[in-house]
C-alpha atoms as a PDB file:
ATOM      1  CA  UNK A   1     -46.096  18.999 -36.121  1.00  0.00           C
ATOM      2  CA  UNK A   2     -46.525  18.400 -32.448  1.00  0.00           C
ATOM      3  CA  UNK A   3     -46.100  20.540 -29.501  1.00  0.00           C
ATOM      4  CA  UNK A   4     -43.149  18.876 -28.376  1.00  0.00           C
ATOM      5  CA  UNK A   5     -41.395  18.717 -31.847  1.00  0.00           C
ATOM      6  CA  UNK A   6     -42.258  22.325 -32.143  1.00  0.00           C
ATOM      7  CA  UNK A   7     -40.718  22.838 -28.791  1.00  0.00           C
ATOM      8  CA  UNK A   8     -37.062  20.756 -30.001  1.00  0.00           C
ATOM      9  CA  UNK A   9     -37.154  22.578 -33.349  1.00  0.00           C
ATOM     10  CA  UNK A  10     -36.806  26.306 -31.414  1.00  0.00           C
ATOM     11  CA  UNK A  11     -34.314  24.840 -28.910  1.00  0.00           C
ATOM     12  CA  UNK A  12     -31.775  23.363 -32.237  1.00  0.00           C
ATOM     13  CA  UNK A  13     -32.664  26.707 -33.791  1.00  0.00           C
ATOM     14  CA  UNK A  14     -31.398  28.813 -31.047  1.00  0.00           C
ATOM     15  CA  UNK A  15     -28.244  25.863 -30.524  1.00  0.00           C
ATOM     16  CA  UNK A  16     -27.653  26.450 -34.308  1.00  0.00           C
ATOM     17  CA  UNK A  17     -27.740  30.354 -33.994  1.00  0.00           C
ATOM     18  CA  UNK A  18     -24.812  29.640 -31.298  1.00  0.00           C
ATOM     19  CA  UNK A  19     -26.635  32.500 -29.089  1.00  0.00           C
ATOM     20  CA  UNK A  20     -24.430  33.736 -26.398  1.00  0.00           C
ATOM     21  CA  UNK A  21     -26.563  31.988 -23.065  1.00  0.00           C
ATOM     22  CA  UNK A  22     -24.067  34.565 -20.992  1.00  0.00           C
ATOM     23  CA  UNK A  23     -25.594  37.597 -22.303  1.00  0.00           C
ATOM     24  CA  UNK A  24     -29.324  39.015 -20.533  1.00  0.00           C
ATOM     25  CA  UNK A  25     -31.070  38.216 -23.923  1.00  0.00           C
ATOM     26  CA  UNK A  26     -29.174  34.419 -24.326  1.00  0.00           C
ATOM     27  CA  UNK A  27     -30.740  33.984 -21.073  1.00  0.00           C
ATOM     28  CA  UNK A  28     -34.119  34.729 -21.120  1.00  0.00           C
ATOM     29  CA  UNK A  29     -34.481  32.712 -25.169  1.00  0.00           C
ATOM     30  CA  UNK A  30     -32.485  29.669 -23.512  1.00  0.00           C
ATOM     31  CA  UNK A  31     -35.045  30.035 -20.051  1.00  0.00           C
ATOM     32  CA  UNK A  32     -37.842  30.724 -22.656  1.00  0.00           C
ATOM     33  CA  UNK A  33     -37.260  27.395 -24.845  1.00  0.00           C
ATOM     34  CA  UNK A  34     -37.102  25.344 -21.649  1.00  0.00           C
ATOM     35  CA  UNK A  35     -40.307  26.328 -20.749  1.00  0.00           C
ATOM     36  CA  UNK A  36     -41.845  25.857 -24.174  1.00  0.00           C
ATOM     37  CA  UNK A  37     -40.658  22.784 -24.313  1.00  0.00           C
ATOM     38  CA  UNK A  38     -41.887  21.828 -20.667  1.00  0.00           C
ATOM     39  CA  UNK A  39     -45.287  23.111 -21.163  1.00  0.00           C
ATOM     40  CA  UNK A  40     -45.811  21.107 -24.593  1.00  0.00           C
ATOM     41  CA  UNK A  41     -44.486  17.854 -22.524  1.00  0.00           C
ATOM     42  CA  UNK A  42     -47.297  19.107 -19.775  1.00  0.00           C
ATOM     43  CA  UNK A  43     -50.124  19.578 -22.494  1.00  0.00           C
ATOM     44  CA  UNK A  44     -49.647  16.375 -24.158  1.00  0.00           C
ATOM     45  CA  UNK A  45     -49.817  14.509 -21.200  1.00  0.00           C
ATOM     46  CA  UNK A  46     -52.778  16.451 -20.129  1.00  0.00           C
ATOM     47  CA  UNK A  47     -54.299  15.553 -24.088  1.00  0.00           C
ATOM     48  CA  UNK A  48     -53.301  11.488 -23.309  1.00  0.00           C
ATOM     49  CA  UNK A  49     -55.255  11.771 -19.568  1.00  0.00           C
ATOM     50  CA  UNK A  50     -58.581  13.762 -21.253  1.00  0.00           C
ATOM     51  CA  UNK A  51     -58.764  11.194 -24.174  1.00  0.00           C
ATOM     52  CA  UNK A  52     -58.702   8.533 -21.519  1.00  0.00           C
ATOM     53  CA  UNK A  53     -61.047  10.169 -19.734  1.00  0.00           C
ATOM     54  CA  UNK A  54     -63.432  10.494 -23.266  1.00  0.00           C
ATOM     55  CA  UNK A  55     -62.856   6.430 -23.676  1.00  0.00           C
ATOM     56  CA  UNK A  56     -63.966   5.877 -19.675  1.00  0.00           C
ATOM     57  CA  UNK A  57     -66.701   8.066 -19.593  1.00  0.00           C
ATOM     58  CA  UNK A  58     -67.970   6.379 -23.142  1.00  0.00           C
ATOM     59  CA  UNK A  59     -67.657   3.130 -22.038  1.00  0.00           C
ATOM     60  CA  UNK A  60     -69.572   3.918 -18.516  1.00  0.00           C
ATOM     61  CA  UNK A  61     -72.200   5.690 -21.208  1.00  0.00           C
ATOM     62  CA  UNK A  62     -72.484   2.690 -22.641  1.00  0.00           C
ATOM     63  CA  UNK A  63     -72.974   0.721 -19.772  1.00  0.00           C
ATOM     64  CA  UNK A  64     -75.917   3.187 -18.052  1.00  0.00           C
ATOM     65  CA  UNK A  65     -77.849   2.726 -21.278  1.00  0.00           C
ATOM     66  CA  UNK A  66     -77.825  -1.582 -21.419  1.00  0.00           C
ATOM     67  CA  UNK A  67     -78.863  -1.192 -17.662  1.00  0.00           C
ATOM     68  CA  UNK A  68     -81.583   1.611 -18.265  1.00  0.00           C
ATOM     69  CA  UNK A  69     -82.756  -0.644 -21.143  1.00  0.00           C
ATOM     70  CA  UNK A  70     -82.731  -4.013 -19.033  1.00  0.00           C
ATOM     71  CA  UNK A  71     -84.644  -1.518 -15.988  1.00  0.00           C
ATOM     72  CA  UNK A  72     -87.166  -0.516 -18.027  1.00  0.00           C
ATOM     73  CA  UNK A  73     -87.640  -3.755 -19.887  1.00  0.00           C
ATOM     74  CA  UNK A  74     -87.559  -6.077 -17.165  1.00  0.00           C
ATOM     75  CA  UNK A  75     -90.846  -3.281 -15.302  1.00  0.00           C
ATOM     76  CA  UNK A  76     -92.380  -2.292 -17.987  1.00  0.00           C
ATOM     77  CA  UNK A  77     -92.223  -4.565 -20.402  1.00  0.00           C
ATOM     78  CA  UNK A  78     -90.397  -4.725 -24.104  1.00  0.00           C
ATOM     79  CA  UNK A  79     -93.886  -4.221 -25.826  1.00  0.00           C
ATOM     80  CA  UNK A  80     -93.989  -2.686 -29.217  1.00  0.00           C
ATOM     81  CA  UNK A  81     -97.646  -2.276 -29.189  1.00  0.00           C
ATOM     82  CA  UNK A  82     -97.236   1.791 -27.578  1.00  0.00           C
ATOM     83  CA  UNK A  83     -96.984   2.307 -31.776  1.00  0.00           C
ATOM     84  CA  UNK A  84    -100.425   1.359 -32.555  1.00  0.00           C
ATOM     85  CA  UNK A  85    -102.175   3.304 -29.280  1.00  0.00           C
ATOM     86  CA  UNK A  86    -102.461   7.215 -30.637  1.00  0.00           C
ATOM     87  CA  UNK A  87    -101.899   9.459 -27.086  1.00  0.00           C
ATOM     88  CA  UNK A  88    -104.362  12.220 -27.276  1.00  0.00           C
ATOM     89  CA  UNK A  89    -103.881  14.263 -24.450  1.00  0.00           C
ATOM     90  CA  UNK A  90    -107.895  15.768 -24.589  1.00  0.00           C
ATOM     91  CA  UNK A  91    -108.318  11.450 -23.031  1.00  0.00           C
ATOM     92  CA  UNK A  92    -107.233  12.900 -19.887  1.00  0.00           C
ATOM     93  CA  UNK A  93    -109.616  14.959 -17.436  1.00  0.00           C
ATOM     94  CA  UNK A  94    -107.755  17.462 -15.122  1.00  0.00           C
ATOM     95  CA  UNK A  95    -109.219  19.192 -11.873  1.00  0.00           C
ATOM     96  CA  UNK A  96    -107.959  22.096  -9.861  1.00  0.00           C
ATOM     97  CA  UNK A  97    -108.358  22.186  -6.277  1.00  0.00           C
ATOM     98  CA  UNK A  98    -107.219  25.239  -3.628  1.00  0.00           C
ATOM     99  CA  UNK A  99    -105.388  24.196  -1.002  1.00  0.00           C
ATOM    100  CA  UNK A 100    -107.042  25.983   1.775  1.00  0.00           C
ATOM    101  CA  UNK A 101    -103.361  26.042   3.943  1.00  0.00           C
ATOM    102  CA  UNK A 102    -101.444  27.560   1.439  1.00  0.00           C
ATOM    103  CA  UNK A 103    -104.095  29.070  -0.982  1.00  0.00           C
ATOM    104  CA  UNK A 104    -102.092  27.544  -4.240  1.00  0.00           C
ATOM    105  CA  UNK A 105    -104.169  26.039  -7.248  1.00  0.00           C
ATOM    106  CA  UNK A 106    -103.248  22.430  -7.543  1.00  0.00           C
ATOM    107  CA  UNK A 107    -103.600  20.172 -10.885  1.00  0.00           C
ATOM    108  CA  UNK A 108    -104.942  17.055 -10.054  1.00  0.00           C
ATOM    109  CA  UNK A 109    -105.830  13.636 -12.696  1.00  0.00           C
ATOM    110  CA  UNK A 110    -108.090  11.048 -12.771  1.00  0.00           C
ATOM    111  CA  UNK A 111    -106.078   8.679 -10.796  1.00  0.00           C
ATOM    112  CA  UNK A 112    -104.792  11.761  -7.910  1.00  0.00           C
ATOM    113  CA  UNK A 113    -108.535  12.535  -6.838  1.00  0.00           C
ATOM    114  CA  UNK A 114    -110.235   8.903  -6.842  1.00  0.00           C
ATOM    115  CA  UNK A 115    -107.102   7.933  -4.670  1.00  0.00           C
ATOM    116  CA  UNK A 116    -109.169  10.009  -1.873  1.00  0.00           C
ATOM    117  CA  UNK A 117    -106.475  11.901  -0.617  1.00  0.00           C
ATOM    118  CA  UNK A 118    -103.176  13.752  -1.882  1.00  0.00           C
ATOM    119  CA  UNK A 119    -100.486  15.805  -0.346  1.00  0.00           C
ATOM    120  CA  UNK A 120    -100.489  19.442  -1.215  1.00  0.00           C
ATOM    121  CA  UNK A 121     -97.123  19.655  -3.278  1.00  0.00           C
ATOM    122  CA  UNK A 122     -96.721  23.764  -2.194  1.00  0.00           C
ATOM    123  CA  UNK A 123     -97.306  23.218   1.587  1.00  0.00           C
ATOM    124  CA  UNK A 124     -97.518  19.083   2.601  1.00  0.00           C
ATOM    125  CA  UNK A 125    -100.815  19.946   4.098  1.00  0.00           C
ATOM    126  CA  UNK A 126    -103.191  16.520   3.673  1.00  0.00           C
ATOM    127  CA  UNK A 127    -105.927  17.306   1.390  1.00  0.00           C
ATOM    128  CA  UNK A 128    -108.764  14.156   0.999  1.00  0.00           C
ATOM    129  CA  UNK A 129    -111.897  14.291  -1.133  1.00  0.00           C
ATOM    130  CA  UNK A 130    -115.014  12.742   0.094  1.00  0.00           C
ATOM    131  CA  UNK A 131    -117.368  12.101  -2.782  1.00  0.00           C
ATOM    132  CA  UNK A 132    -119.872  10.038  -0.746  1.00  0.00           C
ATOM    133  CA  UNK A 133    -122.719  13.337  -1.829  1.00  0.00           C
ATOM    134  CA  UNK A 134    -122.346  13.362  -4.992  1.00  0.00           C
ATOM    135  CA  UNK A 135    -123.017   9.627  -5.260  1.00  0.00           C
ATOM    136  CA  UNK A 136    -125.717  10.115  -3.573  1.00  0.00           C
ATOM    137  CA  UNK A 137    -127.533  12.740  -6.161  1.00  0.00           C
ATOM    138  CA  UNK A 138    -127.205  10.215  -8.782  1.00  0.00           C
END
């Protein structure tokens, strides 16, 4: 049974009791059953607006995941072939570097140090690599 039914039922119960409304306790079941029967009026209308709500914020769902799909598609490609390449994360060569502003250790790949210069992620001090020497030995 619903809220609201539940609410009618108590209000004919107390009708059918014929409960004296004049009396202190006739007063406070009558003011009582009003309010029970406001609040369930309240909460289902408050149920109707949050499954609304659940239906809107599905379909907007819904509608961030086609455009994520047709953003990532359209830059990098709908390519199935990332199954047959096998990540191995020991492919990837790491270097740490001081930052000689700030004195924090920073993780740098492959691609960070042959760009020649990065921006210390602690500080924003400019840190560039000149490997011009070590050619040189070789």
């Amino acid at each position: 049974m619903e809220l609201t039914n539940k609410a009618a039922y108590i209000k004919g119960l107390m009708e059918g009791m014929k409960i004296d409304e004049t009396t202190d306790q006739g007063k406070v079941l009558k003011a009582m059953a009003e309010l029970m029967e406001e609040m369930a009026k309240a909460i289902e209308d408050v149920t109707v607006l949050a499954d609304e709500t659940v239906d809107v914020v599905d379909s907007i769902s819904d509608d961030l995941s086609d455009l994520e799909d047709d953003f990532y598609n359209e830059f990098y490609g709908d390519d199935d072939d990332d199954e047959d390449y096998d990540y191995d994360p020991d492919d990837d060569t790491l270097y740490e570097c001081v930052c000689p502003t700030c004195g924090e250790t920073i993780v740098m790949d492959d691609k960070m140090v042959e760009s020649g210069s990065i921006e210390c992620p602690n500080c924003g001090e400019s840190l560039e690599f000149d490997f011009s020497e070590d050619e040189d030995e070789e």
